[in-house]
Structure formats: structure tokens, C-alpha cells
C-alpha atoms as a PDB file:
ATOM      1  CA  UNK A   1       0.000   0.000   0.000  1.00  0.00           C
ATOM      2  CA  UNK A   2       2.522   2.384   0.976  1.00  0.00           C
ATOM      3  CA  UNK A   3       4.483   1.755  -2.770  1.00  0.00           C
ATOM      4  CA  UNK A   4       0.770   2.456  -3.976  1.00  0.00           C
ATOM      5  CA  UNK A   5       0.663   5.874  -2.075  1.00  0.00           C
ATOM      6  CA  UNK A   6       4.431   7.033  -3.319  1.00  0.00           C
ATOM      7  CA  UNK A   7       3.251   6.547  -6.348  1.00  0.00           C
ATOM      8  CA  UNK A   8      -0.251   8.124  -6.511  1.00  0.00           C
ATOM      9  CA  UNK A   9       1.106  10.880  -4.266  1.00  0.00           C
ATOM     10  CA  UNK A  10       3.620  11.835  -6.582  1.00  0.00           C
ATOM     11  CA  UNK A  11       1.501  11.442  -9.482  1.00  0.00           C
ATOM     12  CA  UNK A  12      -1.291  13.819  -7.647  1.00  0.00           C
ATOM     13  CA  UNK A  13      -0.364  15.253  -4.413  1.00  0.00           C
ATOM     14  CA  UNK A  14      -4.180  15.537  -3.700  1.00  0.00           C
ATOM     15  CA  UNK A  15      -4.791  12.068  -4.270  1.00  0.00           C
ATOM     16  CA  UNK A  16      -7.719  10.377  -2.333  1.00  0.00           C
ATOM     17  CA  UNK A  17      -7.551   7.148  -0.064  1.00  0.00           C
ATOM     18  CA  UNK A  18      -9.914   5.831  -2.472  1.00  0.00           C
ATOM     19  CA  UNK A  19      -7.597   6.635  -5.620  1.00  0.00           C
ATOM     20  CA  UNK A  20      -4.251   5.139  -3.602  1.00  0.00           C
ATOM     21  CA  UNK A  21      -6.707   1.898  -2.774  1.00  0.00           C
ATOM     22  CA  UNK A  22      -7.552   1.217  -6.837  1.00  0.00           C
ATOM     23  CA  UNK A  23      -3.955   1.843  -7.465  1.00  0.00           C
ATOM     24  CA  UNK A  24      -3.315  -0.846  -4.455  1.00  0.00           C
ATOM     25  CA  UNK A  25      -5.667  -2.956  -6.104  1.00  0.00           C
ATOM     26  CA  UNK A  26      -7.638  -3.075  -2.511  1.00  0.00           C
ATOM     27  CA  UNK A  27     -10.231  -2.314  -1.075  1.00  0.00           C
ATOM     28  CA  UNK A  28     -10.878   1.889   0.616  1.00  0.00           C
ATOM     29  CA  UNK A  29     -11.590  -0.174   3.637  1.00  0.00           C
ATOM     30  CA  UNK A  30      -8.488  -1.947   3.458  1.00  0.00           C
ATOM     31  CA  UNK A  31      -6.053   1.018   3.698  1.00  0.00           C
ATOM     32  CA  UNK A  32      -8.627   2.082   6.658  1.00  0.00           C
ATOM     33  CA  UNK A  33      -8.037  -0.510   8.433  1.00  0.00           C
ATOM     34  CA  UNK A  34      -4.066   0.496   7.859  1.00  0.00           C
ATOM     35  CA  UNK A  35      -4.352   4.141   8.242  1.00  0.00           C
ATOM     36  CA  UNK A  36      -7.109   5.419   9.686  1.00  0.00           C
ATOM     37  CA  UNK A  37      -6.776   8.871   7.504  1.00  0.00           C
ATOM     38  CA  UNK A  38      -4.244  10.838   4.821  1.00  0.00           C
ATOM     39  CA  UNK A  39      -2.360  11.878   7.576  1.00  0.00           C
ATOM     40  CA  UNK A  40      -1.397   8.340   8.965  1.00  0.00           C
ATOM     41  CA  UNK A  41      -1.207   7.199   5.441  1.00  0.00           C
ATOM     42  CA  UNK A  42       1.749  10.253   5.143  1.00  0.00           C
ATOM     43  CA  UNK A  43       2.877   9.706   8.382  1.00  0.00           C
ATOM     44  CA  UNK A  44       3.660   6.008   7.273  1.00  0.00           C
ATOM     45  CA  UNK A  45       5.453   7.043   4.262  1.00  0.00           C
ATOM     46  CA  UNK A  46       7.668   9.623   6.540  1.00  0.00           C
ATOM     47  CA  UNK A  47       8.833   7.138   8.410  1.00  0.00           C
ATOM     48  CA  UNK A  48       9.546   4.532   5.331  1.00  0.00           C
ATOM     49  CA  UNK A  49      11.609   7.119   4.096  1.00  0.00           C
ATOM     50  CA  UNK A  50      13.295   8.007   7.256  1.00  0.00           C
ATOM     51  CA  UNK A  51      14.195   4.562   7.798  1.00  0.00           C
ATOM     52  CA  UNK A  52      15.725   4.728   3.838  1.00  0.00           C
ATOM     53  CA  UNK A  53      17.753   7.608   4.877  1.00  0.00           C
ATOM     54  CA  UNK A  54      19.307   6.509   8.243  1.00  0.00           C
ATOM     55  CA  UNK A  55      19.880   3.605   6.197  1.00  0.00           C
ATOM     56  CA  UNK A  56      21.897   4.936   3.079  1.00  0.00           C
ATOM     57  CA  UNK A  57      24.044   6.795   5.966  1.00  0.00           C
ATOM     58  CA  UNK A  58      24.493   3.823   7.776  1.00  0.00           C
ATOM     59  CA  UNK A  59      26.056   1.781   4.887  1.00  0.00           C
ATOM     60  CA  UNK A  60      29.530   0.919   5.582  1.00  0.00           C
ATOM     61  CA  UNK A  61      32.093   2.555   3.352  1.00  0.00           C
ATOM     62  CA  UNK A  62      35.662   2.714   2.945  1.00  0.00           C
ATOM     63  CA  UNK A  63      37.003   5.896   5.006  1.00  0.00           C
ATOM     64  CA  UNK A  64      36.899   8.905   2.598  1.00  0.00           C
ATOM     65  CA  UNK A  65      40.683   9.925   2.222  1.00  0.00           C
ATOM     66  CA  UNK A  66      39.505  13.909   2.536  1.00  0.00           C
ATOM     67  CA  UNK A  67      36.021  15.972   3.383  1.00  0.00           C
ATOM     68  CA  UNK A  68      35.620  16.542  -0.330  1.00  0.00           C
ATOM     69  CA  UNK A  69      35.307  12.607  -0.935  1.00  0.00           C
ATOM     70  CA  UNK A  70      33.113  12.289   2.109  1.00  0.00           C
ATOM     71  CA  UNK A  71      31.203  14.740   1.256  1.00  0.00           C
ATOM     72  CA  UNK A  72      30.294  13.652  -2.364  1.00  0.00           C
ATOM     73  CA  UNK A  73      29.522  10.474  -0.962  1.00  0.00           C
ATOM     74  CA  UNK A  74      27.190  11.017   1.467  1.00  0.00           C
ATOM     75  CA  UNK A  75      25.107  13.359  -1.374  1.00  0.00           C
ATOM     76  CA  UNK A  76      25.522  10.056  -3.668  1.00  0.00           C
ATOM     77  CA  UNK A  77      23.925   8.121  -0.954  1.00  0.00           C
ATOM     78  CA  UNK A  78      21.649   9.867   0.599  1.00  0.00           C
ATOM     79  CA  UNK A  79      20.010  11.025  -3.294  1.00  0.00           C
ATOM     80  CA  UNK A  80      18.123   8.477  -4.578  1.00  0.00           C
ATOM     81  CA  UNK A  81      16.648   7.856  -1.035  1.00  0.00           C
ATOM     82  CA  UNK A  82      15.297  11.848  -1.327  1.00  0.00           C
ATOM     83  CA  UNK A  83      14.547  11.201  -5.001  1.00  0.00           C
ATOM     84  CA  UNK A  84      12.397   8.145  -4.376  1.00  0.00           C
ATOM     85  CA  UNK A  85      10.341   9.831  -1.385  1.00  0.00           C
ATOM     86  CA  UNK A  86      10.694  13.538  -2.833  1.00  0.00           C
ATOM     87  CA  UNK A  87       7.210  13.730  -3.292  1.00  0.00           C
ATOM     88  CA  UNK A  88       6.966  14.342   0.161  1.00  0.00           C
ATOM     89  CA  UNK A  89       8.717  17.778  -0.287  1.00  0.00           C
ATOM     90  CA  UNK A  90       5.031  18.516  -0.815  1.00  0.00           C
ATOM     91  CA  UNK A  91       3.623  16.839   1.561  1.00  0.00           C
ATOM     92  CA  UNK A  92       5.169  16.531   4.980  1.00  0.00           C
ATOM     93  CA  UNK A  93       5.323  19.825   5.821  1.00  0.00           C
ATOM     94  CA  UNK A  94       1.679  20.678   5.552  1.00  0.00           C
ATOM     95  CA  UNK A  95       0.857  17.124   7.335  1.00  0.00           C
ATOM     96  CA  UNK A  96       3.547  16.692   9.737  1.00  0.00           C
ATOM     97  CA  UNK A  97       4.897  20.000  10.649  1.00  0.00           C
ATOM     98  CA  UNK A  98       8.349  21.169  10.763  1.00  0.00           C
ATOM     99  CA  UNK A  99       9.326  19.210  13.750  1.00  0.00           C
ATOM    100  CA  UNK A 100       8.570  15.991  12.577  1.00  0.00           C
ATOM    101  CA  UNK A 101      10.228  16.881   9.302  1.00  0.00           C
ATOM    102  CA  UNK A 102      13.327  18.004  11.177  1.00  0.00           C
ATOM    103  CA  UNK A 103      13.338  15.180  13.354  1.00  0.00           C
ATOM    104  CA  UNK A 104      13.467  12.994   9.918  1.00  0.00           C
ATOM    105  CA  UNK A 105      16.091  14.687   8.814  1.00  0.00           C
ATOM    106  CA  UNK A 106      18.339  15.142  12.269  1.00  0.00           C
ATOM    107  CA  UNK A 107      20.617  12.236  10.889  1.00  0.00           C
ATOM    108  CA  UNK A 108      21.513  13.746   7.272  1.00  0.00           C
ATOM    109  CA  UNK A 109      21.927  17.176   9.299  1.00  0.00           C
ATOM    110  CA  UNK A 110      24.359  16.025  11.387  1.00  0.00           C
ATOM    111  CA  UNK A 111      26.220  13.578   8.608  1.00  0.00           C
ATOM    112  CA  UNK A 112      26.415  16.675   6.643  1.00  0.00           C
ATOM    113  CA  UNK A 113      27.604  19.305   9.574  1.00  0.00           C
ATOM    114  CA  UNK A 114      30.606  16.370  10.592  1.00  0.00           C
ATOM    115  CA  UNK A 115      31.289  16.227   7.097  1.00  0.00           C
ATOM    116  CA  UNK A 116      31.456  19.934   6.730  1.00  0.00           C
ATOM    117  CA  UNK A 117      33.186  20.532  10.034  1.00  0.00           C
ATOM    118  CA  UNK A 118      36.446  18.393   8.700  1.00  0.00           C
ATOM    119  CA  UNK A 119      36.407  19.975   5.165  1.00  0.00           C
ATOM    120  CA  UNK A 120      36.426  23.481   6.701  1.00  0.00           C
ATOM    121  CA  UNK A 121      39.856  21.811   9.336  1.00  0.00           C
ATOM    122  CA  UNK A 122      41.082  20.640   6.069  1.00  0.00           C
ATOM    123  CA  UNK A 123      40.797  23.684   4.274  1.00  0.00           C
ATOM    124  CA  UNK A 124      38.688  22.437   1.653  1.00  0.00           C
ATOM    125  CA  UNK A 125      35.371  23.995   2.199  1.00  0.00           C
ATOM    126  CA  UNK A 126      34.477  27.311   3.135  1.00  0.00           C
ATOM    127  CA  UNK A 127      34.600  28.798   6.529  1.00  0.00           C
ATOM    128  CA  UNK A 128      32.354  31.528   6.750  1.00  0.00           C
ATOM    129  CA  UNK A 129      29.984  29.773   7.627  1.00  0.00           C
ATOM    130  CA  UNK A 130      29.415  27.325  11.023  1.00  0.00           C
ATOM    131  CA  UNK A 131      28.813  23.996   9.957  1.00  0.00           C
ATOM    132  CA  UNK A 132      25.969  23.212  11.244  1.00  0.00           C
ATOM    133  CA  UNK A 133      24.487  26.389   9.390  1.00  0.00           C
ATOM    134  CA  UNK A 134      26.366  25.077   6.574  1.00  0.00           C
ATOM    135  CA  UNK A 135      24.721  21.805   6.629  1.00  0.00           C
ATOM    136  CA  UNK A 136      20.920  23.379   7.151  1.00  0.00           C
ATOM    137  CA  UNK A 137      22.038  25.713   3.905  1.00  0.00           C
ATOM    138  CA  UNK A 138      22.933  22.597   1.628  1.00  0.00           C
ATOM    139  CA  UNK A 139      20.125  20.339   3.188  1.00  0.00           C
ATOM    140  CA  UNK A 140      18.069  23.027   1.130  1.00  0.00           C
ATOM    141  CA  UNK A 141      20.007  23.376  -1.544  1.00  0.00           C
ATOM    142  CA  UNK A 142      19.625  19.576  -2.228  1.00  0.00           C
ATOM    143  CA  UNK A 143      15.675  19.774  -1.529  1.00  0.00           C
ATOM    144  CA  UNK A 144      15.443  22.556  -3.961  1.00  0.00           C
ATOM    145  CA  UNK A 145      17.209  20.235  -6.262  1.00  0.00           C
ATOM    146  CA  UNK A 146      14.561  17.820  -5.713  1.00  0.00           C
ATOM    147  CA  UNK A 147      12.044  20.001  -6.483  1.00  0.00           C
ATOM    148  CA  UNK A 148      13.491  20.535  -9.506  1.00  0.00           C
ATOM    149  CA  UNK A 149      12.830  17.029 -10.613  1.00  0.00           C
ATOM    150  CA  UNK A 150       9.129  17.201  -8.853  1.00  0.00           C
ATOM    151  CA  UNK A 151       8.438  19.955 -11.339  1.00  0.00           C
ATOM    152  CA  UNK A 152      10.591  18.464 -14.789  1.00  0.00           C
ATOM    153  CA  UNK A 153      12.962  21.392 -14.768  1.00  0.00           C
ATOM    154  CA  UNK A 154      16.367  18.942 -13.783  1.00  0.00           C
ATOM    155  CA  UNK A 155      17.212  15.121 -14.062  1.00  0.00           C
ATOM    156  CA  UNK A 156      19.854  13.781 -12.089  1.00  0.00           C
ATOM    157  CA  UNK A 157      20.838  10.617 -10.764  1.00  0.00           C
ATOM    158  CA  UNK A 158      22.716  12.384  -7.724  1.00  0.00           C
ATOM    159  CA  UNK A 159      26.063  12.669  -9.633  1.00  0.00           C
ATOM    160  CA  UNK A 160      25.004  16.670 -10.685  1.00  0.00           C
ATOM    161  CA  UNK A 161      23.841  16.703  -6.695  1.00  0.00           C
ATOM    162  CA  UNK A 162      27.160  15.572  -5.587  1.00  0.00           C
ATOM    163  CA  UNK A 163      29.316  17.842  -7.957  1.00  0.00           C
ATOM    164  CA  UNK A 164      26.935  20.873  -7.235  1.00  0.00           C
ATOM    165  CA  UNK A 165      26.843  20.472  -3.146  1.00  0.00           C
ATOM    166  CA  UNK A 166      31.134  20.472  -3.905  1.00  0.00           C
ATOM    167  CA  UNK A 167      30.774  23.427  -4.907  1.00  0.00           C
ATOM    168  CA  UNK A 168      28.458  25.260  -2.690  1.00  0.00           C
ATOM    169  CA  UNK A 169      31.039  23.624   0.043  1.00  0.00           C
ATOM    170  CA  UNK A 170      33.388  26.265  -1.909  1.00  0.00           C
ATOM    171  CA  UNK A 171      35.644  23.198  -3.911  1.00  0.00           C
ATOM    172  CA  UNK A 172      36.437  24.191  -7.273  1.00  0.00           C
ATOM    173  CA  UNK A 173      34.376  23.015  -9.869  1.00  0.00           C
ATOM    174  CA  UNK A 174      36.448  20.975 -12.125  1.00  0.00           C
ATOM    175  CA  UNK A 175      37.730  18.826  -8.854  1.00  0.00           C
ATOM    176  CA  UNK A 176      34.287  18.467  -7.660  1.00  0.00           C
ATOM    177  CA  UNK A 177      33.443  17.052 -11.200  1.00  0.00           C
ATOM    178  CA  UNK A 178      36.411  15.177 -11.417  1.00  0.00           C
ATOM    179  CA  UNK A 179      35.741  13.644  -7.436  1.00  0.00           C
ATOM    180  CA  UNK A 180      32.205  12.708  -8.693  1.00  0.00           C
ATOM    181  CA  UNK A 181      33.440  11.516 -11.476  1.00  0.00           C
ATOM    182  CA  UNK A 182      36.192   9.070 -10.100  1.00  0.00           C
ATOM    183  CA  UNK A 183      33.728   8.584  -7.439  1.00  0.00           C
ATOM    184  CA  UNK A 184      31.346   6.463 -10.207  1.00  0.00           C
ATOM    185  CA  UNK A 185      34.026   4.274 -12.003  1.00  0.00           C
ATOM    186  CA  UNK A 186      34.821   3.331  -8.003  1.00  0.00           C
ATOM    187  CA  UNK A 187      31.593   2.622  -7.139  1.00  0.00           C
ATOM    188  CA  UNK A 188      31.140   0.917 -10.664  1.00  0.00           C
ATOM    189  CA  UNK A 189      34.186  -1.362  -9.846  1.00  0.00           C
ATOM    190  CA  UNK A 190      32.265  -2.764  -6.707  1.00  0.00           C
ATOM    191  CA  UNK A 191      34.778  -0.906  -4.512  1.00  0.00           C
END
């Protein structure tokens, strides 16, 4: 049911119970008896997808050699969790509210504000900014991203993500193309 709802939800954000049920091939009283409203029925997806993203951060990897590595990384992983569930951009906030949104999100935050911290010690990232300001400023960056694809303006399969959260970080652009880059015939190797 919940696949059903992705799907109808990001076909139609105002899809009905009823619609996500014929898409389900169920019965309206069967997703009842799931969720007893929209709201549950969003609520479920929220936490699919937060489960998806603690998950892509949780997957062991070899220790990035610098922040810039890490950092590409971690926007490689944690993208096509936020593309598969970014119809919820949409959504959540409207049903859950911000603190159950930022709640979701409290693991990429502070993935992304560690990461940040050591590129900024390493002198590869900007400093101007604190990190953890720095992290909140990307984590929208990357959700505007998003809603580029939610709207057909921008298709990426997180390798434009990667190269373009380098270089908010402040990396040159042809080394965060290049890290990206490398990054894909590595990960195409099965290292």
C-alpha cells in the first residue's frame, strides 16, 4: 500500500484514499483498516523514508581519504533515497509540521555538519559559515534540487547533486566534477 501511495502521491499530491486503494488494487476499507486517515497514510510514508535515509548513511564505506570525498559520498547516498520519497517535499510539511520533518532529517543534518566541520579543518570547504548552518544551507540546496525534478525542470541521478553540493562547500568546480566523477568508475568497480 505504501508503494501504492508514493506513487499516486507523486503522481497527484491531492490524491484520495480511495484513488491510492484502486492503485493498491484493494479495497478503501483496506487502507482504513491500515491508516485510519491521509495523515497516517503520510505519516507512514515519513517514516519509510526516514528509515531509507538513516539507512543509506548507515552503509559501511571505505574511510573517505579527505572531506571533499566524504562529502560527495554522502550526497551520492543519501540522493536516490530523497529522489524516491521527494514527493513528500510537498507533503510533509503541511501534514507533519516542521518538527517531525526536522526530526526525519536530524541524521543527514548532522552527517552533513561532521562532514562539513572536517572539510572546513582541512581547508577544503568554506569557513564563513558554522557547519551546522552550513549543513541546514545545503540540506536546502539539495531539496530545492529535488524540487526541480518534482516539477521536470532537472534530471539527475545524484552525480550533478554531488558535484553541485562540492561546490556550494566552496571546492572548485572541475575537482568536484572530477571527485564525482572518479567517485562512479569506483563505485562501478564494486569498490
Amino acid at each position: 500500500m505504501l508503494e501504492a501511495a508514493r506513487q499516486e502521491l507523486g503522481r497527484d499530491p491531492d490524491s484520495s484514499l480511495g484513488g491510492i486503494a484502486e492503485a493498491a488494487g484493494v479495497a478503501r476499507r483496506t487502507v482504513y483498516g491500515h491508516f485510519n486517515g491521509r495523515a497516517a497514510l503520510v505519516a507512514g510514508l515519513v517514516a519509510d523514508a526516514a528509515q531509507s535515509l538513516r539507512q543509506a548513511i548507515e552503509v559501511p564505506r571505505l574511510p573517505a581519504p579527505d572531506a571533499v570525498m566524504a562529502l560527495a559520498h554522502f550526497v551520492l547516498a543519501v540522493w536516490p533515497v530523497g529522489d524516491r520519497y521527494r514527493m513528500l517535499l510537498r507533503l510533509a510539511p503541511q501534514d507533519l509540521g516542521a518538527e517531525r520533518v526536522a526530526e526525519v532529517l536530524a541524521p543527514a543534518r548532522d552527517t552533513a555538519a561532521s562532514i562539513i566541520a572536517r572539510g572546513q579543518r582541512e581547508g577544503s570547504f568554506q569557513v564563513s559559515v558554522a557547519p551546522a548552518a552550513l549543513a541546514r544551507a545545503l540540506e536546502g540546496y539539495l531539496l530545492g534540487l529535488l524540487e526541480c525534478v518534482n516539477v521536470g525542470t532537472w534530471a539527475d541521478d545524484g552525480t550533478g547533486a554531488a558535484t553541485a553540493a562540492l561546490i556550494a562547500m566552496g571546492v572548485d568546480g572541475d575537482r568536484a566534477a572530477t571527485c564525482v566523477r572518479g567517485l562512479g568508475r569506483h563505485e562501478g568497480d564494486g569498490a
